[in-house]
PDB file of N, CA and C in Angstrom:
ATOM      1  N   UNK A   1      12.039  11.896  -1.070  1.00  0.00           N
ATOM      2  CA  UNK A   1      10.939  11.347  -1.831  1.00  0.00           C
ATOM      3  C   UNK A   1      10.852  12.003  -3.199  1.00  0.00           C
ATOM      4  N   UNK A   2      12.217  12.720  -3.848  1.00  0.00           N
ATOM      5  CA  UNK A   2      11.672  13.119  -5.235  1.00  0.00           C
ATOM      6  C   UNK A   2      11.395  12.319  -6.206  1.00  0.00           C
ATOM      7  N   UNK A   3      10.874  12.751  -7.048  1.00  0.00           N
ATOM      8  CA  UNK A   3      10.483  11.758  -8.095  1.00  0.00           C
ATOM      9  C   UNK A   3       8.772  10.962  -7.930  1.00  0.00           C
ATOM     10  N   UNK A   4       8.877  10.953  -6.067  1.00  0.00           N
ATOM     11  CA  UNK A   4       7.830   9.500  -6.060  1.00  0.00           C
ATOM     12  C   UNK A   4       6.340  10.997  -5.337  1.00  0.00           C
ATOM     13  N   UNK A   5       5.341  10.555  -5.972  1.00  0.00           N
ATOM     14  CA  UNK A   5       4.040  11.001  -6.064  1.00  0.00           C
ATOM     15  C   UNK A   5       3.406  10.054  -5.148  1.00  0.00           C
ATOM     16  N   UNK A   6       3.132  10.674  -3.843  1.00  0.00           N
ATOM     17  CA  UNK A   6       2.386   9.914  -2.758  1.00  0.00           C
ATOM     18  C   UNK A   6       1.183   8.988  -2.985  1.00  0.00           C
ATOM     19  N   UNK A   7       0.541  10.278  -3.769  1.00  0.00           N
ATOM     20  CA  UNK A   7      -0.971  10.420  -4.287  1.00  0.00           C
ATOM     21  C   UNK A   7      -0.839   9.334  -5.468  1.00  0.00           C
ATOM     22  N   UNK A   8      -0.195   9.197  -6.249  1.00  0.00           N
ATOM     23  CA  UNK A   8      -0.133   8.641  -7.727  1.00  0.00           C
ATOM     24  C   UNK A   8      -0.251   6.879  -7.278  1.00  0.00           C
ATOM     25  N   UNK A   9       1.285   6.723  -6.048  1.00  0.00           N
ATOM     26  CA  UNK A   9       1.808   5.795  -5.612  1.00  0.00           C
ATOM     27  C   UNK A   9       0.395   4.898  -4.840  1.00  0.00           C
ATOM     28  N   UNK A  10      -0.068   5.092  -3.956  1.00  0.00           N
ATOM     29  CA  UNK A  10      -1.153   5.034  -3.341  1.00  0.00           C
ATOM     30  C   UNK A  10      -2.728   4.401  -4.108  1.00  0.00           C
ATOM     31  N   UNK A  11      -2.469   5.327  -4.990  1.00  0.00           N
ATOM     32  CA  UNK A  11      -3.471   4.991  -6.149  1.00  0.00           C
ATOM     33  C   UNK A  11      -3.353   3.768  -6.704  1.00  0.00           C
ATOM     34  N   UNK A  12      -2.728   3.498  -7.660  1.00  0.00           N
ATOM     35  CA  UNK A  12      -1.714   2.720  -7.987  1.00  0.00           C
ATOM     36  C   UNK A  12      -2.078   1.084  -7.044  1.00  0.00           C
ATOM     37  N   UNK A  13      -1.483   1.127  -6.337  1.00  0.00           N
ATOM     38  CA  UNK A  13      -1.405   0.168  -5.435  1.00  0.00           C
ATOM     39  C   UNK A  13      -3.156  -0.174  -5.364  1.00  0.00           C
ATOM     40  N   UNK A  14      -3.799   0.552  -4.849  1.00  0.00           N
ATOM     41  CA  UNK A  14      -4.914   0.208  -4.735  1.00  0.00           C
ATOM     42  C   UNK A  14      -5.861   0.069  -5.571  1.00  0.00           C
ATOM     43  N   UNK A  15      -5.458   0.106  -7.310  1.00  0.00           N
ATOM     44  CA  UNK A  15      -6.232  -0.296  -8.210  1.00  0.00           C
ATOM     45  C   UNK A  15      -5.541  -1.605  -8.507  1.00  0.00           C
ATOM     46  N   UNK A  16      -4.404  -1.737  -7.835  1.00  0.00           N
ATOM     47  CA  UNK A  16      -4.204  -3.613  -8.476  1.00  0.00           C
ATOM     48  C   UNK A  16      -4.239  -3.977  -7.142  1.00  0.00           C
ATOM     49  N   UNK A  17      -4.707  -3.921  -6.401  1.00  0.00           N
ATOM     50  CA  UNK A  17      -5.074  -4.709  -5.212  1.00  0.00           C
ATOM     51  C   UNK A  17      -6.051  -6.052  -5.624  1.00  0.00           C
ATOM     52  N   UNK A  18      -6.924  -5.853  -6.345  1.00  0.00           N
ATOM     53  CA  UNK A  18      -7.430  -7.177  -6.571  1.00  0.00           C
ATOM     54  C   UNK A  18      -6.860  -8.240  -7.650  1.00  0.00           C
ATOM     55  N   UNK A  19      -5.937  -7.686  -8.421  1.00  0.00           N
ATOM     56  CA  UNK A  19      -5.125  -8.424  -9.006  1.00  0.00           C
ATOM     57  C   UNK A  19      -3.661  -8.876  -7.742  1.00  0.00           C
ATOM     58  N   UNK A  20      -3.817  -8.950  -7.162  1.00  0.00           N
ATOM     59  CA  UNK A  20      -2.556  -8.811  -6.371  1.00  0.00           C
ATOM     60  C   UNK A  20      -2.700 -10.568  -5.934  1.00  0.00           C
ATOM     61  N   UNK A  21      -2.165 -11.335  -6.084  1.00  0.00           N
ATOM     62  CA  UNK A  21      -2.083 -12.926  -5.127  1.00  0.00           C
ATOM     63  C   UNK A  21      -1.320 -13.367  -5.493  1.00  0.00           C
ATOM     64  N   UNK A  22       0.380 -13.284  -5.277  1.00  0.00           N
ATOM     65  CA  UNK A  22       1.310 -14.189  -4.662  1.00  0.00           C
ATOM     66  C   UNK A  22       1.732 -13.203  -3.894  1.00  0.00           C
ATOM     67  N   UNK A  23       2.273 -14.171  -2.610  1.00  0.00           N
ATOM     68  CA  UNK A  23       2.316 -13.023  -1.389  1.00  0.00           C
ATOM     69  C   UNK A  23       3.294 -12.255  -1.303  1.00  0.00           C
ATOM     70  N   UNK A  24       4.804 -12.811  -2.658  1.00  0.00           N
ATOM     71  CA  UNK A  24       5.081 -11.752  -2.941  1.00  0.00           C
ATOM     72  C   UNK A  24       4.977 -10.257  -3.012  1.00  0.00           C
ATOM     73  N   UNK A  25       4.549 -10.376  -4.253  1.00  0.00           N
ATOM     74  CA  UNK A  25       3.856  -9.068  -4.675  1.00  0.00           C
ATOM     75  C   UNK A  25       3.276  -8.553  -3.928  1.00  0.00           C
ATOM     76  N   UNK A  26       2.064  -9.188  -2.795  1.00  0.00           N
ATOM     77  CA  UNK A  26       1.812  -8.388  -1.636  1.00  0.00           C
ATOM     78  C   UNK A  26       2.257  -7.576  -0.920  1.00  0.00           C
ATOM     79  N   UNK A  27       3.666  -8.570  -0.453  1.00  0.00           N
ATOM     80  CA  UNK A  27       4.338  -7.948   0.505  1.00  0.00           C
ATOM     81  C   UNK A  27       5.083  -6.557  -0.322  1.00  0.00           C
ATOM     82  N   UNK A  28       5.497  -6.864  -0.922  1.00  0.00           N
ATOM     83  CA  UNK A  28       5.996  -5.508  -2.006  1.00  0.00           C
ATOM     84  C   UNK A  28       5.215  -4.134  -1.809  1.00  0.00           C
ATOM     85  N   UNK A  29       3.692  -4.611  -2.463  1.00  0.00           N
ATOM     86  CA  UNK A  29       2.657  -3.501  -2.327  1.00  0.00           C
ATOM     87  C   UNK A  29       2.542  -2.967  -1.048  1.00  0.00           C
ATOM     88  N   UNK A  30       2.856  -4.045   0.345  1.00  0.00           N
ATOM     89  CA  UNK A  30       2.753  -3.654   1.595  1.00  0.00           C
ATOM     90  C   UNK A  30       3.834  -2.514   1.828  1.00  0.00           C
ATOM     91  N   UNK A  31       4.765  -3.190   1.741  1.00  0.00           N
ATOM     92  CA  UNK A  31       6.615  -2.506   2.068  1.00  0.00           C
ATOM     93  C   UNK A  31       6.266  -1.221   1.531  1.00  0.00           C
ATOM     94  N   UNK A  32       6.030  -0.345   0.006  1.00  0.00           N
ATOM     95  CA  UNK A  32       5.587   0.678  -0.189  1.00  0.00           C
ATOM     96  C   UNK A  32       4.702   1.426   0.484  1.00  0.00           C
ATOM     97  N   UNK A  33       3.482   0.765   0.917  1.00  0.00           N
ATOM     98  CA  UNK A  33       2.570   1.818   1.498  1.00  0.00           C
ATOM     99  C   UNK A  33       3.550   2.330   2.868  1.00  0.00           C
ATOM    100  N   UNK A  34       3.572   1.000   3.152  1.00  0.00           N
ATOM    101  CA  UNK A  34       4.091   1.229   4.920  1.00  0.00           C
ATOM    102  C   UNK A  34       5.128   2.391   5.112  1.00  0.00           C
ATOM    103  N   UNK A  35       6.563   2.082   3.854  1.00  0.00           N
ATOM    104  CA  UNK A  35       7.233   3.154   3.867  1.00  0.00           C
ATOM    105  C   UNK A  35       6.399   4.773   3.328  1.00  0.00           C
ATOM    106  N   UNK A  36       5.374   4.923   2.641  1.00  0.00           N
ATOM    107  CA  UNK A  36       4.987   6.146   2.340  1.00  0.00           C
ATOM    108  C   UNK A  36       4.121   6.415   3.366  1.00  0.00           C
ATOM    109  N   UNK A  37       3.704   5.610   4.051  1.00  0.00           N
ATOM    110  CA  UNK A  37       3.126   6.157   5.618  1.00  0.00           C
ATOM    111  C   UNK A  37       3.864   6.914   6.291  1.00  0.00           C
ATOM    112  N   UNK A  38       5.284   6.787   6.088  1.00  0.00           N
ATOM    113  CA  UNK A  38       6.438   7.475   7.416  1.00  0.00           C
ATOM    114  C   UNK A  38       6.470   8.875   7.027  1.00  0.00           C
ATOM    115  N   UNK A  39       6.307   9.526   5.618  1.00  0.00           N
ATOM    116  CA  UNK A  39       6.901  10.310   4.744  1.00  0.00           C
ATOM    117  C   UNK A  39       6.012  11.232   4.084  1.00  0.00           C
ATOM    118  N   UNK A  40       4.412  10.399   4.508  1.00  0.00           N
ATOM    119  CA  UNK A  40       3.299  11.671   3.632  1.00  0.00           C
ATOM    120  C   UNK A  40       2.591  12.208   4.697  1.00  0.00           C
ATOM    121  N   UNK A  41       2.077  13.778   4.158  1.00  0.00           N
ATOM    122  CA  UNK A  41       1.802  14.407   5.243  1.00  0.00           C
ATOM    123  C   UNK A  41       0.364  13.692   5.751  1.00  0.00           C
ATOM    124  N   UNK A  42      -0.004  14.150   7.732  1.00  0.00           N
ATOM    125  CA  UNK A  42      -0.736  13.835   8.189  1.00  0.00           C
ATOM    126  C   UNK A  42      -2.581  13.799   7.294  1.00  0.00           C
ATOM    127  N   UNK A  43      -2.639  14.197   6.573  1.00  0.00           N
ATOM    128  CA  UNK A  43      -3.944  14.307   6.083  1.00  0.00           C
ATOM    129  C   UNK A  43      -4.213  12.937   4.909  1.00  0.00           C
ATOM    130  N   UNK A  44      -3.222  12.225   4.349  1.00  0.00           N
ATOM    131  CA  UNK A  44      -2.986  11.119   3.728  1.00  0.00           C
ATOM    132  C   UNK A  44      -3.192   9.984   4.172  1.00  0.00           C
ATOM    133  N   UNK A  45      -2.795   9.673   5.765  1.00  0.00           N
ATOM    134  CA  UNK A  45      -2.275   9.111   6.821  1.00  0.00           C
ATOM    135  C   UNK A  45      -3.316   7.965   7.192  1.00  0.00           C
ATOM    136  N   UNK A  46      -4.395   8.636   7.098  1.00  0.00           N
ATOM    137  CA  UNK A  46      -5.619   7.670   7.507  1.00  0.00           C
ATOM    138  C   UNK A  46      -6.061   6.815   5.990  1.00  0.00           C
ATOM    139  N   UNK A  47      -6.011   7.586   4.642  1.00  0.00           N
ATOM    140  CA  UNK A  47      -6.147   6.604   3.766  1.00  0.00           C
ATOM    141  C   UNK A  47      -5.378   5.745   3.376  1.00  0.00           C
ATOM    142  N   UNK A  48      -3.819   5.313   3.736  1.00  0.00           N
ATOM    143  CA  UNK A  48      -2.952   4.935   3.840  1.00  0.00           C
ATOM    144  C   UNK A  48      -2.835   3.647   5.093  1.00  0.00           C
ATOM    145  N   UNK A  49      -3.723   4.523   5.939  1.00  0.00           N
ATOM    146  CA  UNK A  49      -3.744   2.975   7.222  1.00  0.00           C
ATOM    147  C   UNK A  49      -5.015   1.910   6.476  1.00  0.00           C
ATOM    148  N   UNK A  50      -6.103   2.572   5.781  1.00  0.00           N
ATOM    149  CA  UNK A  50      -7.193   1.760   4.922  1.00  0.00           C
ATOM    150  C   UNK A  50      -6.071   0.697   4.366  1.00  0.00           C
ATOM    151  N   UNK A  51      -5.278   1.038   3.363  1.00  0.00           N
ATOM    152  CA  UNK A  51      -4.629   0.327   2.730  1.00  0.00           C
ATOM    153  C   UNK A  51      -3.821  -0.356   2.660  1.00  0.00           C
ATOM    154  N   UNK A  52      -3.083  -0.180   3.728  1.00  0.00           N
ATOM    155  CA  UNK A  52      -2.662  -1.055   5.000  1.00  0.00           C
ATOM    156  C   UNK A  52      -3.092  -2.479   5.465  1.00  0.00           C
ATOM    157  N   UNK A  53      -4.034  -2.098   6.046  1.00  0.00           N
ATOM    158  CA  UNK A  53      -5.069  -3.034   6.748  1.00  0.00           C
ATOM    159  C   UNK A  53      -5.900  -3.944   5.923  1.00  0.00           C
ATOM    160  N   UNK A  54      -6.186  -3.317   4.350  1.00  0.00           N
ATOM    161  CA  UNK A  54      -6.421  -4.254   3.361  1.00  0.00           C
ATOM    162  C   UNK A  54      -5.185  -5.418   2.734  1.00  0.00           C
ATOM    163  N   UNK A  55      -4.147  -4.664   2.734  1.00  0.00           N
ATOM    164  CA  UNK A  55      -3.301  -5.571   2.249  1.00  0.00           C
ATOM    165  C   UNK A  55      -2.840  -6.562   3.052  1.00  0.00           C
ATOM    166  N   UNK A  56      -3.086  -6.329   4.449  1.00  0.00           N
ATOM    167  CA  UNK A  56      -2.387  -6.984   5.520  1.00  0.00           C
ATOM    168  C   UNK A  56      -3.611  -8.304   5.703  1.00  0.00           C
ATOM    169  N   UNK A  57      -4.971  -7.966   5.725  1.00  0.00           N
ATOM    170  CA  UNK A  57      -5.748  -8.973   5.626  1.00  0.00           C
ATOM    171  C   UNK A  57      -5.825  -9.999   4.382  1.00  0.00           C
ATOM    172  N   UNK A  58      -4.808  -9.280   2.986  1.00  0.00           N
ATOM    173  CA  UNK A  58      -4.967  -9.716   1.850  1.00  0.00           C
ATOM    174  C   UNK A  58      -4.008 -11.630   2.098  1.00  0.00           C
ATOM    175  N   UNK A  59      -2.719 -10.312   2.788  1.00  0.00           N
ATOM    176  CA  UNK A  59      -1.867 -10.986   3.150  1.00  0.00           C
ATOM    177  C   UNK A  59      -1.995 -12.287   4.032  1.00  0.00           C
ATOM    178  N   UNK A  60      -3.293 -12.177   5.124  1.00  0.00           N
ATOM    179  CA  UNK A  60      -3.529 -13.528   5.750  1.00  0.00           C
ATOM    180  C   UNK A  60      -3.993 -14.350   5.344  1.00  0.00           C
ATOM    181  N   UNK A  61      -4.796 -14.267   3.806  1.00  0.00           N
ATOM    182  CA  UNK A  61      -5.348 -15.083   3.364  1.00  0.00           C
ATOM    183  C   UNK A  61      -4.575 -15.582   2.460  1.00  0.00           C
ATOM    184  N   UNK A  62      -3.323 -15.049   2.280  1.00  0.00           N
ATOM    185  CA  UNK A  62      -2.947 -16.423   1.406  1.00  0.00           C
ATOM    186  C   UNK A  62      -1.825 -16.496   1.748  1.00  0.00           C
ATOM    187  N   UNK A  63      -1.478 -18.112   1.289  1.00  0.00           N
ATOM    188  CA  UNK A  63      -0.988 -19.205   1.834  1.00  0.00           C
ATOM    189  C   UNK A  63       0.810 -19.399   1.960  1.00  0.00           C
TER     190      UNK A  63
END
């Protein structure tokens, strides 16, 4: 993971979450968290499943 900032990455993602709608790009924003879920330590873990679970509901709503 050099280079990539858990914290930064995370952030990031979740300030364009409401800009986020083609499900593209969703899935993109998804694929990142999901992979920095495997890789950041346990104390991250739970704000990371938040963001998760937002994108994944983002994801059912569109089409």
């Amino acid at each position: 993971m050099k280079g990539v900032n858990p914290y930064v990455s995370m952030e990031e993602i979740a300030m364009k979450l409401p800009q986020l709608q083609s499900r593209d790009d969703i899935e993109k924003a998804l694929d990142e968290v999901e992979y920095l879920f495997e890789v950041i330590p346990p104390e991250l873990q739970d704000n990371a499943e938040k963001l998760i679970s937002l994108l994944r509901d983002k994801l059912s709503k569109t089409a």
